[in-house]
PDB file of N, CA and C in Angstrom:
ATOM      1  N   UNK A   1     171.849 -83.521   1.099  1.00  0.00           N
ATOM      2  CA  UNK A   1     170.900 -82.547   0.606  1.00  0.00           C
ATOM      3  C   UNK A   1     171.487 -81.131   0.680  1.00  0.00           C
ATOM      4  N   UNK A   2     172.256 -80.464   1.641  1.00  0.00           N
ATOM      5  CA  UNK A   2     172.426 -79.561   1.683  1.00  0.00           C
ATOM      6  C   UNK A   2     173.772 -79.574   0.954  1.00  0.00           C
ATOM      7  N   UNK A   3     174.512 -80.269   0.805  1.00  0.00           N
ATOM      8  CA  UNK A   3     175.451 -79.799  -0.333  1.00  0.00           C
ATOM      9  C   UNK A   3     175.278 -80.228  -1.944  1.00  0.00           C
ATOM     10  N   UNK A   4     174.190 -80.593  -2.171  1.00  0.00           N
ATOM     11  CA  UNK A   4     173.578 -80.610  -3.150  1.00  0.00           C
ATOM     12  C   UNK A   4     173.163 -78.815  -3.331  1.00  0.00           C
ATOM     13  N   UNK A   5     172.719 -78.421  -2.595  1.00  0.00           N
ATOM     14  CA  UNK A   5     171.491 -77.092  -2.480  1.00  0.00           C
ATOM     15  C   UNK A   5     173.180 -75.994  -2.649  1.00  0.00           C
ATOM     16  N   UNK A   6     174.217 -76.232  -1.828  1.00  0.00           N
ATOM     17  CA  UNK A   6     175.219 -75.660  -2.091  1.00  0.00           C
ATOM     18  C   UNK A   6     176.087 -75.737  -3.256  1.00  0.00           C
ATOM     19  N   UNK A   7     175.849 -76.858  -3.646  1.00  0.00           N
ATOM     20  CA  UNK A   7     176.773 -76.803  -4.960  1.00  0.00           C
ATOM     21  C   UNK A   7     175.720 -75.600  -6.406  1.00  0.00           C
ATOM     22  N   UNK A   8     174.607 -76.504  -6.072  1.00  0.00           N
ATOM     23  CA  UNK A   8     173.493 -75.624  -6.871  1.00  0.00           C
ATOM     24  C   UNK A   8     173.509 -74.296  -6.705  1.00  0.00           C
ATOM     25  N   UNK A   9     173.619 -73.043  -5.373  1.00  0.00           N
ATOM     26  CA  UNK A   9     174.380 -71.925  -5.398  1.00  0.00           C
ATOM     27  C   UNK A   9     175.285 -71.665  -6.077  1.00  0.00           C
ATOM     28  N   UNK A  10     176.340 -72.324  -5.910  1.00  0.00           N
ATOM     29  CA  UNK A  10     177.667 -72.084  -6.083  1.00  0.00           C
ATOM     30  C   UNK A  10     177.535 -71.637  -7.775  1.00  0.00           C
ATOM     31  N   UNK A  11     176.746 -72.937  -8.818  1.00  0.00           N
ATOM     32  CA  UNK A  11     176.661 -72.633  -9.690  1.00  0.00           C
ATOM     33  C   UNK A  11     175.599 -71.596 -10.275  1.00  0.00           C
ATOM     34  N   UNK A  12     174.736 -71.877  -9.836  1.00  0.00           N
ATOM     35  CA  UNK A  12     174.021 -70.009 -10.179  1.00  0.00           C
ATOM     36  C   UNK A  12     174.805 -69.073 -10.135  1.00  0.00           C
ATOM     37  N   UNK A  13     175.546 -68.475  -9.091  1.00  0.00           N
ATOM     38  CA  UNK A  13     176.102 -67.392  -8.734  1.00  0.00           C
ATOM     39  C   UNK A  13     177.236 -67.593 -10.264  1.00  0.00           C
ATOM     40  N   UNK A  14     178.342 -68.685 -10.312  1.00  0.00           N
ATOM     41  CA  UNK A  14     179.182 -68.809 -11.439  1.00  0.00           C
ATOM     42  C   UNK A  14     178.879 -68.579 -12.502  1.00  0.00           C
ATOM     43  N   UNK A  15     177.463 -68.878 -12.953  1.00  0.00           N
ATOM     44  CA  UNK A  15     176.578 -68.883 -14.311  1.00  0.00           C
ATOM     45  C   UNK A  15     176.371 -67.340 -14.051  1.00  0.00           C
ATOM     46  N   UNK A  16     175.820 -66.555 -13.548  1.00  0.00           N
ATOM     47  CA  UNK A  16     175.337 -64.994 -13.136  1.00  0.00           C
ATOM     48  C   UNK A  16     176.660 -64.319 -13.500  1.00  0.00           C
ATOM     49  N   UNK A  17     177.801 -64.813 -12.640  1.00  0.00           N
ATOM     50  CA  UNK A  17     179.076 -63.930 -12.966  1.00  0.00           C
ATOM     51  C   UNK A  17     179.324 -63.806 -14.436  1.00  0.00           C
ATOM     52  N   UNK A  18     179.547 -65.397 -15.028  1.00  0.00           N
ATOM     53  CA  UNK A  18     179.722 -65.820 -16.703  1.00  0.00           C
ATOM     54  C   UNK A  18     179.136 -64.569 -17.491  1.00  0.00           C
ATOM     55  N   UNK A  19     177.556 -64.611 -17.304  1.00  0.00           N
ATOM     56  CA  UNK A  19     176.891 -64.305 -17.874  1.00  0.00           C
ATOM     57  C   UNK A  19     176.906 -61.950 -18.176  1.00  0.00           C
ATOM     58  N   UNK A  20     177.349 -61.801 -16.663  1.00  0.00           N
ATOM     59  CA  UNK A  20     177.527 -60.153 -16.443  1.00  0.00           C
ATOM     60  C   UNK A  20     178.768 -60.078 -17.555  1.00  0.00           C
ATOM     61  N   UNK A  21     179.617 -60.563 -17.210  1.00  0.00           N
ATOM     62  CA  UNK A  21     180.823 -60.572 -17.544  1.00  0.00           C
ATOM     63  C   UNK A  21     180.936 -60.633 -19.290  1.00  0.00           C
ATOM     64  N   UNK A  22     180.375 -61.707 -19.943  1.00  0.00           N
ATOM     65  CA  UNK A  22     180.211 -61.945 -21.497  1.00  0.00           C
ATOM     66  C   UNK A  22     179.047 -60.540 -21.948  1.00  0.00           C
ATOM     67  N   UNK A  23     178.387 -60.155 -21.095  1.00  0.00           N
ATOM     68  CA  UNK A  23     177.164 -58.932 -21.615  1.00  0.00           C
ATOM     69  C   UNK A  23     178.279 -57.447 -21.642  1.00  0.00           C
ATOM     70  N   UNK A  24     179.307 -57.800 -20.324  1.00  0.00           N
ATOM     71  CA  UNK A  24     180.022 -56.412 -20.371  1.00  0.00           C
ATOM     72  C   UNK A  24     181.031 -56.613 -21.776  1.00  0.00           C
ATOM     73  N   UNK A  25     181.665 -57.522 -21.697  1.00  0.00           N
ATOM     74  CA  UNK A  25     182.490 -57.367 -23.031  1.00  0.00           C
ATOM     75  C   UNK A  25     181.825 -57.319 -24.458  1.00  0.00           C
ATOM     76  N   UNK A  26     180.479 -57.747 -24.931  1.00  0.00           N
ATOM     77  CA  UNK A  26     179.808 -57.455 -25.798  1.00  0.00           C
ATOM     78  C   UNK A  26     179.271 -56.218 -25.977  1.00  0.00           C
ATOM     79  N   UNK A  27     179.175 -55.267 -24.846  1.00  0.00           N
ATOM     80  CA  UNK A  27     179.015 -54.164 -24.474  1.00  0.00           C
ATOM     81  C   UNK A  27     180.052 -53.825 -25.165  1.00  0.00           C
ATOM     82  N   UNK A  28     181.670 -53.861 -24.490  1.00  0.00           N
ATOM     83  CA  UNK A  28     182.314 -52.744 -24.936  1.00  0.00           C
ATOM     84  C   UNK A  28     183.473 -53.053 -26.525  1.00  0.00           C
ATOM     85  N   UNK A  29     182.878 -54.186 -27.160  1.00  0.00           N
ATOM     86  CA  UNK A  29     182.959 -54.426 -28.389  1.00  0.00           C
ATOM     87  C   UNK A  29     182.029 -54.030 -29.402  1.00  0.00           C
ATOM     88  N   UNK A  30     180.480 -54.007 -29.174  1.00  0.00           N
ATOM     89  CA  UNK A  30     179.993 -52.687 -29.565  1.00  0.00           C
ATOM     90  C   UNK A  30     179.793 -51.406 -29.548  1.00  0.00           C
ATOM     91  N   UNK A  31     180.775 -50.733 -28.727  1.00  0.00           N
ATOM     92  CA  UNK A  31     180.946 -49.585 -28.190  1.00  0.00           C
ATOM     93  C   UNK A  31     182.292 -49.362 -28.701  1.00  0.00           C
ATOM     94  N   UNK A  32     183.262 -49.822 -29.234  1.00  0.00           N
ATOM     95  CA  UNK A  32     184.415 -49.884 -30.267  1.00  0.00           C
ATOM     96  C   UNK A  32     184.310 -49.887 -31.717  1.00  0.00           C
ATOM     97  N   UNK A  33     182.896 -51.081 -31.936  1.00  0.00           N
ATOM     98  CA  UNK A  33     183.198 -50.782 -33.631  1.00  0.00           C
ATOM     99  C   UNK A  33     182.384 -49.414 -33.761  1.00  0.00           C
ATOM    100  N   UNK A  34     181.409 -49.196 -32.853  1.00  0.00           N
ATOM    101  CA  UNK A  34     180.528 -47.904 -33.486  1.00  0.00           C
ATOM    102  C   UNK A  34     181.690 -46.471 -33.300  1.00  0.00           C
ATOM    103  N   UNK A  35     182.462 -46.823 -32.541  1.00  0.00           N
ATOM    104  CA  UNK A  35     183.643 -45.747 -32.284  1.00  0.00           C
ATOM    105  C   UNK A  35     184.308 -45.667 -33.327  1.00  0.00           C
ATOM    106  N   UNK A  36     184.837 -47.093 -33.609  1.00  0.00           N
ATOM    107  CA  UNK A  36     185.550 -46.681 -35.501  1.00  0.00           C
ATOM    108  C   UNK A  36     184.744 -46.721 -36.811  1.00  0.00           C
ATOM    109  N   UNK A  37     183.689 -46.734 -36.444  1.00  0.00           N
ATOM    110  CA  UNK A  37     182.689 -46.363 -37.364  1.00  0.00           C
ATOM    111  C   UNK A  37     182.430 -44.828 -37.878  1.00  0.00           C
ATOM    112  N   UNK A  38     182.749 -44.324 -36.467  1.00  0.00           N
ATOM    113  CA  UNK A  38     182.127 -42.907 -36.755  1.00  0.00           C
ATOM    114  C   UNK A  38     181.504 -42.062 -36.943  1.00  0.00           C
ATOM    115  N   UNK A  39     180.681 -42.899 -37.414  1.00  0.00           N
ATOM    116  CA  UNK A  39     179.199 -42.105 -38.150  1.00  0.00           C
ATOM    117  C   UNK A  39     178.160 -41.848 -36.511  1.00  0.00           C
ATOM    118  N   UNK A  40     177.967 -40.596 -36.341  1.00  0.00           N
ATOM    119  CA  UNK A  40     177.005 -40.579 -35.766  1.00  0.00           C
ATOM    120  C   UNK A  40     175.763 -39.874 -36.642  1.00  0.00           C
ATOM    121  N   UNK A  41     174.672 -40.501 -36.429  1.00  0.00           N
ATOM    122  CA  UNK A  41     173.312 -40.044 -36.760  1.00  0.00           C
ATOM    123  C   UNK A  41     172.823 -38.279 -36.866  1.00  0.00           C
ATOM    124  N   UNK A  42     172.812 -37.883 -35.461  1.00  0.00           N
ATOM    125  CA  UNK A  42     172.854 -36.844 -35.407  1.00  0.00           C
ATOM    126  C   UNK A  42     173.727 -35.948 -35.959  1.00  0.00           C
ATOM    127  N   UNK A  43     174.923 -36.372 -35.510  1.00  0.00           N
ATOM    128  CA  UNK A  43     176.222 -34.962 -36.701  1.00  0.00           C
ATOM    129  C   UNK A  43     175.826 -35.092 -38.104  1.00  0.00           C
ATOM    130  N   UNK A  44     175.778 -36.589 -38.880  1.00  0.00           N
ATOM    131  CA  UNK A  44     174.967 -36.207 -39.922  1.00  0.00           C
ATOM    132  C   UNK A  44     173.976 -35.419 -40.676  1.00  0.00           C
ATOM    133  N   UNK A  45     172.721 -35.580 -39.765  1.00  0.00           N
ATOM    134  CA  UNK A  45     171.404 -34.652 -39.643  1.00  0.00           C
ATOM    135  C   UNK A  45     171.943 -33.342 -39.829  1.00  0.00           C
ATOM    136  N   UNK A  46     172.726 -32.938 -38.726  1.00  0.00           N
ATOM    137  CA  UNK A  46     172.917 -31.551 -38.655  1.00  0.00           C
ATOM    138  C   UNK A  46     173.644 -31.087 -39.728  1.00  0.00           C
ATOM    139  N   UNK A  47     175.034 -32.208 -39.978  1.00  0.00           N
ATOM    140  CA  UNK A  47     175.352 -31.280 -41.207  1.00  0.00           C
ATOM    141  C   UNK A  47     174.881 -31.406 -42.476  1.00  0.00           C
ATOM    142  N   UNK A  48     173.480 -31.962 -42.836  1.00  0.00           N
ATOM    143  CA  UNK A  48     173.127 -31.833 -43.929  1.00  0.00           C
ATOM    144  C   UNK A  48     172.418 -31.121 -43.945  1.00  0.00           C
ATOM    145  N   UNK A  49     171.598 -30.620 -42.223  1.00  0.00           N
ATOM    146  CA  UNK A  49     170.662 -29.393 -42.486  1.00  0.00           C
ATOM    147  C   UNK A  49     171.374 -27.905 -42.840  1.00  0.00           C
ATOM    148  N   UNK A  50     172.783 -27.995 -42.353  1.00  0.00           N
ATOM    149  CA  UNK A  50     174.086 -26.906 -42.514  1.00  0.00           C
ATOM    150  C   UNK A  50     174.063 -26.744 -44.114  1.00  0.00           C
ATOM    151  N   UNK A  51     174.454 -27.714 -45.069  1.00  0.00           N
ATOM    152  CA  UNK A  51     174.699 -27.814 -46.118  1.00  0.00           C
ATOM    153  C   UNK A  51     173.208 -27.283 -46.703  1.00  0.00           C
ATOM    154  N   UNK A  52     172.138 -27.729 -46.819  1.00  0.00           N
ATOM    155  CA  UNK A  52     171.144 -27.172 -47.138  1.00  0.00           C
ATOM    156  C   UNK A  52     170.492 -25.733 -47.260  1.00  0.00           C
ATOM    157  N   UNK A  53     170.953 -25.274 -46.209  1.00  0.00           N
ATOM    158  CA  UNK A  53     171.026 -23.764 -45.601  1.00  0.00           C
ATOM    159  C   UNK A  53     171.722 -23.002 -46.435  1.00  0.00           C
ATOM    160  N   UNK A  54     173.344 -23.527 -46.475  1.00  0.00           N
ATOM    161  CA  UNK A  54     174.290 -23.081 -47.394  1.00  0.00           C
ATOM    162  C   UNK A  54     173.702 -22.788 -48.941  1.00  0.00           C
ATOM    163  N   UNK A  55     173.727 -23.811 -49.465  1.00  0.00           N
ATOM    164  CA  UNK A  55     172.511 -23.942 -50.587  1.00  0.00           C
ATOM    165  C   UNK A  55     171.752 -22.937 -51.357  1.00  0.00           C
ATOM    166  N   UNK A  56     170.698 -23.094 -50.085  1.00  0.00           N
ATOM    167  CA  UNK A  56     169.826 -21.911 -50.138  1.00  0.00           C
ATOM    168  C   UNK A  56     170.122 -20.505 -50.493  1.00  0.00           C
ATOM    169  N   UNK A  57     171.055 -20.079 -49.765  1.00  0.00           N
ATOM    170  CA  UNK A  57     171.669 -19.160 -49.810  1.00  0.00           C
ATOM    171  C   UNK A  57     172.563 -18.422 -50.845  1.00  0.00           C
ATOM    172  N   UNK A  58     173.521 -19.388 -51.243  1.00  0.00           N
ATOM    173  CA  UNK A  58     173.950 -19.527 -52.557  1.00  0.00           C
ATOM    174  C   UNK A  58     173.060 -19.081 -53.527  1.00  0.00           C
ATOM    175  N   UNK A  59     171.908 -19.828 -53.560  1.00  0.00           N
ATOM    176  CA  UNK A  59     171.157 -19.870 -54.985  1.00  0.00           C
ATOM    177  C   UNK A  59     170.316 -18.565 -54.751  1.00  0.00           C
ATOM    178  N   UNK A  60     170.209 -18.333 -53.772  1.00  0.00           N
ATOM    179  CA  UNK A  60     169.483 -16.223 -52.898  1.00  0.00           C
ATOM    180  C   UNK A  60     169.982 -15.594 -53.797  1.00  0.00           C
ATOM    181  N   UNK A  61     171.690 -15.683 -53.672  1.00  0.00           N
ATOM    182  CA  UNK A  61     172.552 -14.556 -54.189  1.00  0.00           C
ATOM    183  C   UNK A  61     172.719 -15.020 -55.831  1.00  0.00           C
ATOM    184  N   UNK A  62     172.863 -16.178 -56.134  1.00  0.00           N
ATOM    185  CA  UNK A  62     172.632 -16.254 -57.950  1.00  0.00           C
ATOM    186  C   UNK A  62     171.556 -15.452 -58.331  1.00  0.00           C
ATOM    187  N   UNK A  63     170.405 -15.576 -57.798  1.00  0.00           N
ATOM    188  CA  UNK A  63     169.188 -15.349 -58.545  1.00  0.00           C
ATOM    189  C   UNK A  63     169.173 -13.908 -58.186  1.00  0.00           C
ATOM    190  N   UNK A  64     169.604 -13.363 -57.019  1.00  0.00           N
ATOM    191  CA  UNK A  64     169.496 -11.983 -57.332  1.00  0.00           C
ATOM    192  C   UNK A  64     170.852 -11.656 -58.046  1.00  0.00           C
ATOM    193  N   UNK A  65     171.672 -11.770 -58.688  1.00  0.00           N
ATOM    194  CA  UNK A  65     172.667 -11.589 -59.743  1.00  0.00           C
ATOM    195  C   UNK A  65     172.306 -11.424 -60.738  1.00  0.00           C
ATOM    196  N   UNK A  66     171.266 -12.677 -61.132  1.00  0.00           N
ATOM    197  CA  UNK A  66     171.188 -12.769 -62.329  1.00  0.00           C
ATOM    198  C   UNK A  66     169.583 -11.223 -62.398  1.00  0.00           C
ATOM    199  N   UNK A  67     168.648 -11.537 -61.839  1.00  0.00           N
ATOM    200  CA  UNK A  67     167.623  -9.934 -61.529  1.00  0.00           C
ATOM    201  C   UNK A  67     168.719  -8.829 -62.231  1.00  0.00           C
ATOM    202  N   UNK A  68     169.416  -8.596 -61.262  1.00  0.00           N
ATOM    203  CA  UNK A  68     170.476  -6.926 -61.144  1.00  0.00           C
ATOM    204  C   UNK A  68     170.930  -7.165 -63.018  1.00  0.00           C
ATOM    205  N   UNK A  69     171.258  -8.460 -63.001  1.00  0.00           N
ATOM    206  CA  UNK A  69     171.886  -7.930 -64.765  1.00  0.00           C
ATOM    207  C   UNK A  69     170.815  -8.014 -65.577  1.00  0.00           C
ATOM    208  N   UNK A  70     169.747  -8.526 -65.449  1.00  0.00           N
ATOM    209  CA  UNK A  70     168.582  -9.029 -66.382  1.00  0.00           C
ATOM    210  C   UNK A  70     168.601  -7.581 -66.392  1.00  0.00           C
ATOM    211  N   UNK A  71     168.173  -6.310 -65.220  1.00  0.00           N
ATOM    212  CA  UNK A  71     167.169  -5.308 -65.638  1.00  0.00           C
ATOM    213  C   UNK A  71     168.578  -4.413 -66.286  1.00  0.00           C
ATOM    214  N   UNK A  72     170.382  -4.632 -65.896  1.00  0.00           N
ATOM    215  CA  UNK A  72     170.598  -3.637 -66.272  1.00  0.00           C
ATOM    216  C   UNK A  72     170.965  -3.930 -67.726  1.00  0.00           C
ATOM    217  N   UNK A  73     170.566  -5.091 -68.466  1.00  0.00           N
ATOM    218  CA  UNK A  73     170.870  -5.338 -69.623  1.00  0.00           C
ATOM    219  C   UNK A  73     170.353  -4.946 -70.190  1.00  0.00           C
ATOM    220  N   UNK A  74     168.585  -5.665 -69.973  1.00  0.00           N
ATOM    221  CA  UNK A  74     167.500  -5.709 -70.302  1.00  0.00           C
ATOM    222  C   UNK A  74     166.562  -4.160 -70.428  1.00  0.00           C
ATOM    223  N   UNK A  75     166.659  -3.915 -69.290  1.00  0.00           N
ATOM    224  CA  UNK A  75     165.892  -2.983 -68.628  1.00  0.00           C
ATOM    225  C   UNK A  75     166.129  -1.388 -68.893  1.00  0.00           C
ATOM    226  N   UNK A  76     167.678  -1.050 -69.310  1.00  0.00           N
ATOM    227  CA  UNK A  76     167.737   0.410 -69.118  1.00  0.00           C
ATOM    228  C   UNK A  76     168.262   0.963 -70.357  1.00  0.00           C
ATOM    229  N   UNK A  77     167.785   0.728 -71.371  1.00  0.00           N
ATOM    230  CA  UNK A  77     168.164   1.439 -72.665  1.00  0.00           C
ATOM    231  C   UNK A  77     169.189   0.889 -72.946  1.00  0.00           C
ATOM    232  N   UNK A  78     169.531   1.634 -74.380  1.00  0.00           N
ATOM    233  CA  UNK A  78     171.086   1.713 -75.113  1.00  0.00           C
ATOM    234  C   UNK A  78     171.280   2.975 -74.441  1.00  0.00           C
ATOM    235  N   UNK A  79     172.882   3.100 -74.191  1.00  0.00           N
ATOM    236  CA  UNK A  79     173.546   4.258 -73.561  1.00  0.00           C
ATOM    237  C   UNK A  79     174.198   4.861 -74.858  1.00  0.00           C
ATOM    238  N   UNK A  80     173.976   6.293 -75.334  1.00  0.00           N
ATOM    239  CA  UNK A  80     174.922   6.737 -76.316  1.00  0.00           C
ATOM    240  C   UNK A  80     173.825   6.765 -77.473  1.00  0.00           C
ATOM    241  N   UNK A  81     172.961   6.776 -77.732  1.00  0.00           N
ATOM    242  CA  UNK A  81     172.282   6.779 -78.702  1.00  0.00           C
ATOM    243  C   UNK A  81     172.000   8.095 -79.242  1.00  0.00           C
TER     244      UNK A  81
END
């Protein structure tokens, strides 16, 4: 009986080790492909809120370009008349 009850230890504990052991290397095989993956979520986010911004900005300074020539085309006489 009692080396029945010991062998039955023996294998829990072996099965427990198996088991840490196959979770750590699945661990750090998904922790490799997401590494050569690259993509993180967040740097994304951010740089599309960057790019957006940019954008914005850009199209600030078109539209007041195009204002400044509309009125001085538009807006201020013939010169020389």
């Amino acid at each position: 009986m009692t080396s029945t009850v010991s062998n039955l230890g023996i294998a829990a504990s072996y099965n427990k080790n198996i088991y840490a052991m196959q979770a750590s290397l699945l661990s750090n095989k998904e922790n490799s492909r997401i590494a050569v993956s690259g993509v993180s979520t967040d740097e994304e986010v951010t740089n599309l809120v960057r790019y957006q911004h940019a954008y914005a900005a850009a199209a600030r300074v078109m539209t007041t370009m195009d204002e400044a020539l509309d009125v001085m085309i538009n807006k201020m006489g013939i010169v020389g008349r």
